[in-house]
C-alpha atoms as a PDB file:
ATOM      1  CA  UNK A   1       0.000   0.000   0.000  1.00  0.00           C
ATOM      2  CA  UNK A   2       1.335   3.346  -0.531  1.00  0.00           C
ATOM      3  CA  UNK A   3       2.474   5.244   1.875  1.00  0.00           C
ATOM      4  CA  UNK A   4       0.156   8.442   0.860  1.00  0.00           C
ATOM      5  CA  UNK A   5      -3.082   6.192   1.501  1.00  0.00           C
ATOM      6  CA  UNK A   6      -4.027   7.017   5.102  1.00  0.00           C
ATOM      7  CA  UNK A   7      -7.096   4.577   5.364  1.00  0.00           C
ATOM      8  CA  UNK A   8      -7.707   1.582   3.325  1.00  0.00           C
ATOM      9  CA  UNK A   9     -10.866  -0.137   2.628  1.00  0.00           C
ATOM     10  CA  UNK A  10     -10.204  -3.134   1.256  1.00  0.00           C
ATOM     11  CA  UNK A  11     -13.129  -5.368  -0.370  1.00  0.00           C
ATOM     12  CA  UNK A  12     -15.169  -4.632   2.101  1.00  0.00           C
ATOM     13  CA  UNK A  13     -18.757  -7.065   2.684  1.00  0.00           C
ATOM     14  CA  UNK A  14     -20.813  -6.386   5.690  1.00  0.00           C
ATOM     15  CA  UNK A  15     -24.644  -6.818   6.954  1.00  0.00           C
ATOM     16  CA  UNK A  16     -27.080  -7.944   8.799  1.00  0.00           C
ATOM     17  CA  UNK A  17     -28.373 -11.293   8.130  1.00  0.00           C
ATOM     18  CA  UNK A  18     -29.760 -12.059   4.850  1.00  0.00           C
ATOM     19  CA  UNK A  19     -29.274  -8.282   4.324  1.00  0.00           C
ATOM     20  CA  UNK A  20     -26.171  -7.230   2.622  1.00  0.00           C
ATOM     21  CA  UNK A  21     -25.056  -3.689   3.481  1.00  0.00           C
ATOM     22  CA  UNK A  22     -22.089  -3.330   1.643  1.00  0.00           C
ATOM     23  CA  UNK A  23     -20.778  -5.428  -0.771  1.00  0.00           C
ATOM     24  CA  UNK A  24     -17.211  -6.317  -2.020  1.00  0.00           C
ATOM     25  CA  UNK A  25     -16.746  -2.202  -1.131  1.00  0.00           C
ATOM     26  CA  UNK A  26     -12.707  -1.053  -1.516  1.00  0.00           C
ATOM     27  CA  UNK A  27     -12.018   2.736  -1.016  1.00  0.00           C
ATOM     28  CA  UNK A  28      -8.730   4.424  -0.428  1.00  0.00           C
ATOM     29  CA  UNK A  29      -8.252   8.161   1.229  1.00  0.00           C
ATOM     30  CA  UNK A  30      -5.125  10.176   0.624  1.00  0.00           C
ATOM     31  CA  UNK A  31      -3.354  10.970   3.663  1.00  0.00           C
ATOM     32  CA  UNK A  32      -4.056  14.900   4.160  1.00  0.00           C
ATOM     33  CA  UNK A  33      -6.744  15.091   1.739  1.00  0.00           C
ATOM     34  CA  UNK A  34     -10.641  15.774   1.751  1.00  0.00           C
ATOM     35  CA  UNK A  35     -12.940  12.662   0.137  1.00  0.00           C
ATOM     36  CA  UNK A  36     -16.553  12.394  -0.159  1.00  0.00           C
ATOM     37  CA  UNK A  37     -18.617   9.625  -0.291  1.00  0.00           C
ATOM     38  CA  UNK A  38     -21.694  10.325  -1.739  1.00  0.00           C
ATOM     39  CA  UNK A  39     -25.415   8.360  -2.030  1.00  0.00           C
ATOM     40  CA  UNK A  40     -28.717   8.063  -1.551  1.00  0.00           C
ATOM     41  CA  UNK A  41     -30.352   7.468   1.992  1.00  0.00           C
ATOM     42  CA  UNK A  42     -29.795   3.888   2.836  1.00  0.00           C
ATOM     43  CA  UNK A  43     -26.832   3.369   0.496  1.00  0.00           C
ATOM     44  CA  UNK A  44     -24.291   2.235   3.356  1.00  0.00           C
ATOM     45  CA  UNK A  45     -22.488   5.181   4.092  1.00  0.00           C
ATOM     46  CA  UNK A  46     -22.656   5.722   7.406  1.00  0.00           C
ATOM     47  CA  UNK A  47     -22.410   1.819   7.700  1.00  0.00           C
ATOM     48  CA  UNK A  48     -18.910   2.894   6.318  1.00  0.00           C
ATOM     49  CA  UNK A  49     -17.947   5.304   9.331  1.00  0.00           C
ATOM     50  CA  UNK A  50     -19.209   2.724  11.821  1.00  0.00           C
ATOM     51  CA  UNK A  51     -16.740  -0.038  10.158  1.00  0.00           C
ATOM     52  CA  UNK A  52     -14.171   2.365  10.411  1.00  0.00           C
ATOM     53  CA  UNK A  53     -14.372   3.540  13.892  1.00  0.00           C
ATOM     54  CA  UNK A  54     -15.072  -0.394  14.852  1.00  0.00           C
ATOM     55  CA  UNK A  55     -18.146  -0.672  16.296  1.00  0.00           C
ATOM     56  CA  UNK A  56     -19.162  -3.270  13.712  1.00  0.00           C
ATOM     57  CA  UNK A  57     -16.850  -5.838  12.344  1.00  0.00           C
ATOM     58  CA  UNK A  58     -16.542  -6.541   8.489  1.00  0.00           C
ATOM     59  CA  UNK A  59     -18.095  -9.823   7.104  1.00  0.00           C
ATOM     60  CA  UNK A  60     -14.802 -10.253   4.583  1.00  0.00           C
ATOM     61  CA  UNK A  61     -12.661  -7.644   4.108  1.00  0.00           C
ATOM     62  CA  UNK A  62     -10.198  -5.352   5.942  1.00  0.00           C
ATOM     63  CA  UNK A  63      -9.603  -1.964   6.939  1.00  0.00           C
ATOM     64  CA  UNK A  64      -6.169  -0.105   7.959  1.00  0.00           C
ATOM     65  CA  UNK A  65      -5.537   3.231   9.736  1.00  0.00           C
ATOM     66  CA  UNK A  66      -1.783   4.208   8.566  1.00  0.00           C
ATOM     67  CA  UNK A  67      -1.460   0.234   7.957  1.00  0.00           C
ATOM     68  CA  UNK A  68      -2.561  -0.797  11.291  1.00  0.00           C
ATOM     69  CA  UNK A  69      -5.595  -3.068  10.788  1.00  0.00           C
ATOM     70  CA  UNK A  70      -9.286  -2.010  12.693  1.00  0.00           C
ATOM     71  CA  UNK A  71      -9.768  -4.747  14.996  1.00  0.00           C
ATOM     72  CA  UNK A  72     -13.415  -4.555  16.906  1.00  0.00           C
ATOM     73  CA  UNK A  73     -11.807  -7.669  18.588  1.00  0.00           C
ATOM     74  CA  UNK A  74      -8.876  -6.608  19.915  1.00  0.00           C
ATOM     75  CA  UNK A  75      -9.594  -3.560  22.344  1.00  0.00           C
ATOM     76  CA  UNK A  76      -6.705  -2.018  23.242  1.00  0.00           C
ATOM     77  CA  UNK A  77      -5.306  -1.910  19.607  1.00  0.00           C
ATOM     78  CA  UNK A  78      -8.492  -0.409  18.478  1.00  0.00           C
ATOM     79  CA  UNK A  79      -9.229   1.861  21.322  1.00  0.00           C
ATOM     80  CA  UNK A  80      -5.673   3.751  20.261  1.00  0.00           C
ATOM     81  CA  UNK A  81      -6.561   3.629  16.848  1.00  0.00           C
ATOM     82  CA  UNK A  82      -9.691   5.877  17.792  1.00  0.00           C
ATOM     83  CA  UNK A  83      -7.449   8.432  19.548  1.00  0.00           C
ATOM     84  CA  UNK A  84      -6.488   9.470  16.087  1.00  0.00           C
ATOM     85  CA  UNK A  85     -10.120   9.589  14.689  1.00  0.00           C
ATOM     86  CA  UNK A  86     -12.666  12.586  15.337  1.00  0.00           C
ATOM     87  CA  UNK A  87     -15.826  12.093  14.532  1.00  0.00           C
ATOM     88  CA  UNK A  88     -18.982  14.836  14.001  1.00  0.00           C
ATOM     89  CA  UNK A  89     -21.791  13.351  14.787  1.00  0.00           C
ATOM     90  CA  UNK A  90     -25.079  14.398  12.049  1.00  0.00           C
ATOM     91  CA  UNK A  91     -26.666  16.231  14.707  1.00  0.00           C
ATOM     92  CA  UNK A  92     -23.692  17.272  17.010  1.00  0.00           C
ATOM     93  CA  UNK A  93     -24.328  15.347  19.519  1.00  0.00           C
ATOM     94  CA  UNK A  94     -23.518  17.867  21.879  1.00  0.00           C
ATOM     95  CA  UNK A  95     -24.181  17.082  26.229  1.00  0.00           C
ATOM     96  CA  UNK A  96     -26.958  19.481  26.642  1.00  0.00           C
ATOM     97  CA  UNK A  97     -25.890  20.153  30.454  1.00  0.00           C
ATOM     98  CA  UNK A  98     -22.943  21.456  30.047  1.00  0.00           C
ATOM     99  CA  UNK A  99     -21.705  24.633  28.893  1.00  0.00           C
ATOM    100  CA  UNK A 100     -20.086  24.580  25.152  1.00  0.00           C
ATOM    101  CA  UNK A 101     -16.828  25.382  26.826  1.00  0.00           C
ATOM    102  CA  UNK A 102     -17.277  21.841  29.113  1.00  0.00           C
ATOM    103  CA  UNK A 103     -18.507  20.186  25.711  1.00  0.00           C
ATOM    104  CA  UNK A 104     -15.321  20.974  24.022  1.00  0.00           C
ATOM    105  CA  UNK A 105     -13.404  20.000  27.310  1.00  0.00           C
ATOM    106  CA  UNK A 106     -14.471  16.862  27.743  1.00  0.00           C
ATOM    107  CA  UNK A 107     -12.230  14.961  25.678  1.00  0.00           C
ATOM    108  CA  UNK A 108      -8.783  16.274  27.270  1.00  0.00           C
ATOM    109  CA  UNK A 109     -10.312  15.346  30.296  1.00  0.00           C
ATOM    110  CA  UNK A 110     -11.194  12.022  29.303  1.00  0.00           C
ATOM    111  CA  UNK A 111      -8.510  11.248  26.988  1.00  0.00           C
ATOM    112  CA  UNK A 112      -5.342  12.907  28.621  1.00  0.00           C
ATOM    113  CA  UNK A 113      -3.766  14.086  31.767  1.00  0.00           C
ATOM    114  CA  UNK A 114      -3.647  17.566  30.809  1.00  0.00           C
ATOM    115  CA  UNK A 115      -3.368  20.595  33.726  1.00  0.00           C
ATOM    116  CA  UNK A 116      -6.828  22.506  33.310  1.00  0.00           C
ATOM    117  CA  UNK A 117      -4.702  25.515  32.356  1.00  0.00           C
ATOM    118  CA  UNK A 118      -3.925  24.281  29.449  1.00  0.00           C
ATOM    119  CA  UNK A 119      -6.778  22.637  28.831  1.00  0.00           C
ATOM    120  CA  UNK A 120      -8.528  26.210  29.297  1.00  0.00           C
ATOM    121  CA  UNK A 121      -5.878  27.477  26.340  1.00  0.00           C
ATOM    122  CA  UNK A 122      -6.755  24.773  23.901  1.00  0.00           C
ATOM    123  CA  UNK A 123     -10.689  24.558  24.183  1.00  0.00           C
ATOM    124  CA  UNK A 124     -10.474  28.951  23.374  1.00  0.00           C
ATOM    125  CA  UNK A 125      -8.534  27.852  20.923  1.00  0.00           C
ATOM    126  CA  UNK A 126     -10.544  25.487  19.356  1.00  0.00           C
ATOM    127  CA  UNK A 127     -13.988  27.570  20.294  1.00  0.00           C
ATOM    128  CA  UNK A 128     -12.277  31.026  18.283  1.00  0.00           C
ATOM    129  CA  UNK A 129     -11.095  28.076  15.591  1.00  0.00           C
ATOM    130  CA  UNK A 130     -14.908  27.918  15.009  1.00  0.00           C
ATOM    131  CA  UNK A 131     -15.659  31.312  15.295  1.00  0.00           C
ATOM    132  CA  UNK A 132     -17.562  30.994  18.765  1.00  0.00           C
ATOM    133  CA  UNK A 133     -15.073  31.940  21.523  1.00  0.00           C
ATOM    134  CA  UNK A 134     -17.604  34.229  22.685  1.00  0.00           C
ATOM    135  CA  UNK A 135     -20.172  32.068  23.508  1.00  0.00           C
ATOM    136  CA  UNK A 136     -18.279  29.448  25.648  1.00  0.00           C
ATOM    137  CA  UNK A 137     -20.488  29.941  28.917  1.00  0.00           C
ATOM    138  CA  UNK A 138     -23.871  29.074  26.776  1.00  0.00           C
ATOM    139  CA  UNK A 139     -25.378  26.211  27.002  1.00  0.00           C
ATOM    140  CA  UNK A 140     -26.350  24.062  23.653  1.00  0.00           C
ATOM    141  CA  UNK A 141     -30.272  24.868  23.622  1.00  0.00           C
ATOM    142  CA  UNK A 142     -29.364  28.678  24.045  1.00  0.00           C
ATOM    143  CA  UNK A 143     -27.783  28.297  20.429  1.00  0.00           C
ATOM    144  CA  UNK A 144     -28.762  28.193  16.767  1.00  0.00           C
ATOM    145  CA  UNK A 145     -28.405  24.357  14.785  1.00  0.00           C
ATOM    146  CA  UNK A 146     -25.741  25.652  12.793  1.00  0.00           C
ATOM    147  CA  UNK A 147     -23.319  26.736  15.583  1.00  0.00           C
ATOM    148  CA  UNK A 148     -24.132  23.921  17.792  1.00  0.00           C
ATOM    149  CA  UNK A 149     -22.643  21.768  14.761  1.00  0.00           C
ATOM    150  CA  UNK A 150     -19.508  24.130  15.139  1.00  0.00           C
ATOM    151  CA  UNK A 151     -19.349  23.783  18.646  1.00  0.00           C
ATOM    152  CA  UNK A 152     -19.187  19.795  18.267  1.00  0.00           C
ATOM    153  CA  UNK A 153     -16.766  20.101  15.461  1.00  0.00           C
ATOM    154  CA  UNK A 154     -14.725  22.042  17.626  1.00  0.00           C
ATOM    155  CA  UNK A 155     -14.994  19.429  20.343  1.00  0.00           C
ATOM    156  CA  UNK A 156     -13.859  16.826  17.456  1.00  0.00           C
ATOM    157  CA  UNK A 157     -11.119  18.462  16.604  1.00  0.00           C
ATOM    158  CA  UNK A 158     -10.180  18.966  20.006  1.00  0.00           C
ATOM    159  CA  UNK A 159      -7.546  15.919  20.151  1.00  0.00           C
ATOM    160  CA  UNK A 160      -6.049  16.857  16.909  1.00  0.00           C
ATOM    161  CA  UNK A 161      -6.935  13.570  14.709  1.00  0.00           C
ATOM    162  CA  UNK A 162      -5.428  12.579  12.128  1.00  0.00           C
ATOM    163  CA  UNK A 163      -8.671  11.399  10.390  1.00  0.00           C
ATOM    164  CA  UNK A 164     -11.841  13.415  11.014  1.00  0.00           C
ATOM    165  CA  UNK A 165     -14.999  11.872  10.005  1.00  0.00           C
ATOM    166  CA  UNK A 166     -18.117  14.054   9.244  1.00  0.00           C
ATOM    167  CA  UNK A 167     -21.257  12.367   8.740  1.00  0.00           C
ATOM    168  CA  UNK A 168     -24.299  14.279   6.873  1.00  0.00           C
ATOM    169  CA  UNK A 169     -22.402  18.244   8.438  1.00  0.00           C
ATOM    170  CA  UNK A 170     -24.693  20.041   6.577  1.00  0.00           C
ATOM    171  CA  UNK A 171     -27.723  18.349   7.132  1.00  0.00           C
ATOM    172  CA  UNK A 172     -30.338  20.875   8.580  1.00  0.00           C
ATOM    173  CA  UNK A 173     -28.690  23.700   7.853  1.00  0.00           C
ATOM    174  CA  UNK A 174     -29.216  27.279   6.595  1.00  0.00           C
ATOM    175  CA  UNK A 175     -27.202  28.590   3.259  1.00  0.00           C
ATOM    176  CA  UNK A 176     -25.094  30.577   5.208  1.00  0.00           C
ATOM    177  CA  UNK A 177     -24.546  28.158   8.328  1.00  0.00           C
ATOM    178  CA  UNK A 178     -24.056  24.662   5.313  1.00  0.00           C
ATOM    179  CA  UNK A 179     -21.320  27.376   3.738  1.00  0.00           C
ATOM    180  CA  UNK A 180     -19.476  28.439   7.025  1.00  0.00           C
ATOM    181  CA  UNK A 181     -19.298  24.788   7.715  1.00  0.00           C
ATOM    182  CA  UNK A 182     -18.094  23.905   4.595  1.00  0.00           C
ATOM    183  CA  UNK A 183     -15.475  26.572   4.918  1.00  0.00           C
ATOM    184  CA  UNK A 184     -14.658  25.486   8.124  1.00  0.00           C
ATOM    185  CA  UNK A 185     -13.929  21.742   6.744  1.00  0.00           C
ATOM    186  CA  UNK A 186     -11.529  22.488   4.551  1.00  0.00           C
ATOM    187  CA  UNK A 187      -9.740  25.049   6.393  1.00  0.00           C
ATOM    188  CA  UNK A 188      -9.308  22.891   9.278  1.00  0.00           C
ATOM    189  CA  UNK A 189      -7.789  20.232   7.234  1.00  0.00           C
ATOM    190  CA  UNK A 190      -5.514  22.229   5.255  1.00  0.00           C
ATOM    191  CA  UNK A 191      -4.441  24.048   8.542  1.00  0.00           C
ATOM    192  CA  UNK A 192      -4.055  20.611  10.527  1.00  0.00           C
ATOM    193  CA  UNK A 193      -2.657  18.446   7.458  1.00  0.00           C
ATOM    194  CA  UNK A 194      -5.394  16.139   8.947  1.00  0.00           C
ATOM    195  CA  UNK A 195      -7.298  13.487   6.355  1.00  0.00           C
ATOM    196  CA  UNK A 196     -10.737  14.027   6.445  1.00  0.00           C
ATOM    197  CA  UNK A 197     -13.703  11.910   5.576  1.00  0.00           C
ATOM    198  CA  UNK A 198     -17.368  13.327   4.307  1.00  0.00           C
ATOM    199  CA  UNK A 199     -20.456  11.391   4.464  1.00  0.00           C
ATOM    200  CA  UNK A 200     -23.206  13.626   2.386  1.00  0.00           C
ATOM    201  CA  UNK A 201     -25.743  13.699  -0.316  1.00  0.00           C
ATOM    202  CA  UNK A 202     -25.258  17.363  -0.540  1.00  0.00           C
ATOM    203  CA  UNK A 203     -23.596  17.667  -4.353  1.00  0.00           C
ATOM    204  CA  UNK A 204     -22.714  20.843  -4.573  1.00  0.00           C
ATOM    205  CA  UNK A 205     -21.133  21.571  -1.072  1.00  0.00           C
ATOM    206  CA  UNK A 206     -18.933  18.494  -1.206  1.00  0.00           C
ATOM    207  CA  UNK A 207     -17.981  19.251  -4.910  1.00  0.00           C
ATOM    208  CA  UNK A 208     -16.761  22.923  -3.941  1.00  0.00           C
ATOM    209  CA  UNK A 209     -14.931  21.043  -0.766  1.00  0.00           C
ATOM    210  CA  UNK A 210     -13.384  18.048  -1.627  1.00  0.00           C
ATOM    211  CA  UNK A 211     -10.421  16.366  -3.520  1.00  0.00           C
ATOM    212  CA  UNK A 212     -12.055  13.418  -4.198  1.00  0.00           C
ATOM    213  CA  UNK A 213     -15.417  11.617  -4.097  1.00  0.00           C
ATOM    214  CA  UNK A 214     -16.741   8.066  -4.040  1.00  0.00           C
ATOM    215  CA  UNK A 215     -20.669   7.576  -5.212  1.00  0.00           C
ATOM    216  CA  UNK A 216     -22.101   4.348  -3.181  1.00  0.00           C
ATOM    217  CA  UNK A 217     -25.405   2.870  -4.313  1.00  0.00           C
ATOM    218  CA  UNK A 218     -26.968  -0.426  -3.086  1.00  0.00           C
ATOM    219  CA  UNK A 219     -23.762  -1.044  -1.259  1.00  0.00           C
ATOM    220  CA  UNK A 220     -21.125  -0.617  -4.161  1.00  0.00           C
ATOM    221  CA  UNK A 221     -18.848   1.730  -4.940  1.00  0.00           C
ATOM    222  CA  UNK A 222     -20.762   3.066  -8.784  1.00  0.00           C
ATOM    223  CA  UNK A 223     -18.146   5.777  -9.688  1.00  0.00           C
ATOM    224  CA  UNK A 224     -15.114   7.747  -8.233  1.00  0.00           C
ATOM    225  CA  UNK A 225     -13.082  10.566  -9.183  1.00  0.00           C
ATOM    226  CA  UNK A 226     -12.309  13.961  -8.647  1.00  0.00           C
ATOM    227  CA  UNK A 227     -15.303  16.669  -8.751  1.00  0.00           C
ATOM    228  CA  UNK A 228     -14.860  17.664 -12.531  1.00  0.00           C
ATOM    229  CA  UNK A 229     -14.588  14.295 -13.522  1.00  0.00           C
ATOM    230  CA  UNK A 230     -17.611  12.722 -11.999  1.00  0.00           C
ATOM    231  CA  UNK A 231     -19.738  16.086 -13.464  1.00  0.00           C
ATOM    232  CA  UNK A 232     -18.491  14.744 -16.970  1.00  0.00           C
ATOM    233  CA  UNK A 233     -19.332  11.054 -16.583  1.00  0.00           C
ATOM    234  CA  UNK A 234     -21.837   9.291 -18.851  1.00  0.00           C
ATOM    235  CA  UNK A 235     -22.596   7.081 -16.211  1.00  0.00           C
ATOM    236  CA  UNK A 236     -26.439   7.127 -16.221  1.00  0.00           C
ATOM    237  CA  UNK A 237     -26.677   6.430 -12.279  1.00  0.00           C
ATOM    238  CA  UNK A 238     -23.614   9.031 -11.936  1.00  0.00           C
ATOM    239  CA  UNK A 239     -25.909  11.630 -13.610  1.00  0.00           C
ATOM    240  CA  UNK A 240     -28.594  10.952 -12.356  1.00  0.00           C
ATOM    241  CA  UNK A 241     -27.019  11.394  -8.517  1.00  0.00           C
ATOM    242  CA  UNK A 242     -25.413  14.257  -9.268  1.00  0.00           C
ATOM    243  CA  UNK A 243     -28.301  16.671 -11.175  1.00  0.00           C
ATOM    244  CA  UNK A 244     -30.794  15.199  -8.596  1.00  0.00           C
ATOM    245  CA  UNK A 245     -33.280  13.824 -11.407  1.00  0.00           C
ATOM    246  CA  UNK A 246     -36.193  11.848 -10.894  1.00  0.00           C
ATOM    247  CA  UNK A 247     -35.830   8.727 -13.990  1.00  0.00           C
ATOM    248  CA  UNK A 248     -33.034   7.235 -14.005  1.00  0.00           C
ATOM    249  CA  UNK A 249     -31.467   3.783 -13.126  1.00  0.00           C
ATOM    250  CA  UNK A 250     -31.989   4.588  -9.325  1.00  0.00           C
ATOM    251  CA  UNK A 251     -35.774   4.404  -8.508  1.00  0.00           C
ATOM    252  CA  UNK A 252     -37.751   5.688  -5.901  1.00  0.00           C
ATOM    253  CA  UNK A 253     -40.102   2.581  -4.720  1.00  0.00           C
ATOM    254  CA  UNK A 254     -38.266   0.284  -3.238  1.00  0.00           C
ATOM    255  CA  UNK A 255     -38.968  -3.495  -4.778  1.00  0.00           C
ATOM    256  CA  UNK A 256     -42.589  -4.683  -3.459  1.00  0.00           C
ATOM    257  CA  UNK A 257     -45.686  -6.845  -5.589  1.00  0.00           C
ATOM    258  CA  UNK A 258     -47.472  -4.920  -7.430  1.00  0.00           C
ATOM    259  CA  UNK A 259     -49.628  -2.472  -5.503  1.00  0.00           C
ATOM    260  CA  UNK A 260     -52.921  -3.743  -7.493  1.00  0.00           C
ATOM    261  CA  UNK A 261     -51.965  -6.924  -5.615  1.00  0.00           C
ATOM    262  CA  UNK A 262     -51.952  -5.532  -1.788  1.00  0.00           C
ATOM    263  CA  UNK A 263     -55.601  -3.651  -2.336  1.00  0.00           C
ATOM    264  CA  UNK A 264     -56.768  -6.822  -3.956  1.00  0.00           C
ATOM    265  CA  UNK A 265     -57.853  -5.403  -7.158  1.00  0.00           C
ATOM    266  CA  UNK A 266     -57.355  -6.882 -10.509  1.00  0.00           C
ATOM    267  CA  UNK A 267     -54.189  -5.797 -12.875  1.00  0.00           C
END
C-alpha cells in the first residue's frame, strides 16, 4: 500500500443477516486530503464510518488506519486507533448540560492528563477556531443548529486527529450556516494536514470542498473521481445522482408486488 493512503478499505462485505449492506466495497483516502462519499439514503455510508471507527466488524474484508488493521476484537489496539479519529456526529451530539466550553473540554479530560490551564488554552482555541469563543459559557439549547454543529466540530477536533470523520455536516442547515461549515472543513484540514472523511448527499457543497469523491449505491462503490470528472461522466446512475433527477437507473419505490396486488384489485 502506498504510503500516501491514510485509510484503506479493502473489499469490504458487511450486513445484517440475509441483508447485505455493503458489498465487495474497496475505497482508499489520501493521507491529508478531503474525500466524499456520496449516495442516496440507505446506500451504506454511514455503515462505512461505523466499520471504520469499529463498532461493527466486516463480514470479509479489511480496513487499515496508517497500515494498522481495525480490529473490533482486539480492544486495546483499536481503542488507540480511535485516539487518532474525530468524529462529528449528524446532529452534534452535543451534552446538553454542560456549557459549550465543558462540551469541548471533555475529551482532554477524558482522553489525557492535561493541567486545566492548558486545557482552558486549547478549548479557546478550538472555540475562536470555530468562530464561537464568545459564547463558551452558553449552554447548547441557548444556540442556533448551525453553531451547535460548530461547537461539536470544535470538540472533534479537540484531540487533533489525524482522520476526522463528518457524517451528513450540513444536514439541517441554513445557506449561510451549510457554507461556514463547509469553509470550516476544509480550512481545518488544510491548517491541521489532517485526512478528512465526508459522508453527504449534498452535491454541490462536497464538490466545492473536496479532492475526491466516491458515489455508493446499493452497497457498491458506482463511480469515483475527482469533482470535474464525476460532473463529466456518462454514467447514467452518476448523472442521475449528481443533477438530482427523478428517472433514471436509481428508482424511488423500493422493490414490493405490485400495488394492485396488496388492495386486492385486478391488474
Amino acid at each position: 500500500m502506498s504510503s500516501d493512503i491514510f485509510l484503506d478499505i479493502d473489499r469490504v462485505t458487511f450486513g445484517y443477516d440475509e441483508r447485505v449492506i455493503l458489498s465487495d466495497v474497496s475505497l482508499q483516502f489520501q493521507r491529508g486530503s478531503v474525500t466524499a462519499i456520496m449516495g442516496g439514503s440507505g446506500c451504506g455510508k454511514t455503515t462505512l464510518l461505523r466499520l471504520i471507527g469499529g463498532t461493527v466488524k466486516p463480514q470479509h474484508g479489511r480496513i487499515t488506519l496508517d497500515g494498522q488493521p481495525i480490529d473490533p476484537d482486539n480492544r486495546d489496539a483499536l481503542y488507540g486507533l480511535r485516539r487518532r479519529i474525530g468524529m462529528l456526529f449528524q446532529f452534534g451530539a452535543l451534552f446538553t448540560d454542560l456549557t459549550l466550553f465543558e462540551n469541548v473540554a471533555f475529551p482532554l479530560r477524558e482522553h489525557t492528563k492535561l493541567p486545566e490551564a492548558m486545557i482552558r488554552d486549547i478549548v479557546v482555541m478550538k472555540l475562536h477556531a470555530v468562530g464561537l469563543r464568545g459564547a463558551a459559557e452558553l449552554k447548547p439549547n441557548e444556540i442556533s443548529g448551525g453553531m451547535a454543529r460548530r461547537v461539536a466540530l470544535a470538540r472533534t477536533i479537540a484531540l487533533d486527529p489525524e482522520l476526522i470523520m463528518y457524517d451528513e455536516p450540513f444536514a439541517g442547515l441554513d445557506p449561510i450556516s451549510l457554507g461556514v461549515a463547509a469553509n470550516l472543513i476544509r480550512r481545518l484540514n488544510d491548517a491541521t494536514g489532517a485526512t478528512s472523511l465526508i459522508v453527504s448527499h449534498d452535491v454541490h457543497e462536497c464538490f466545492l470542498i473536496c479532492d475526491y469523491a466516491y458515489l455508493i449505491s446499493s452497497g457498491r462503490v458506482v463511480a469515483h473521481g475527482t469533482p470535474d470528472q464525476l460532473r463529466d461522466s456518462n454514467e447514467p446512475e452518476v448523472r442521475q445522482f449528481i443533477r438530482g433527477e427523478a428517472d433514471g437507473p436509481v428508482r424511488f419505490h423500493y422493490p414490493a408486488p405490485p400495488v394492485e396486488q396488496d388492495f386486492g384489485v385486478p391488474a
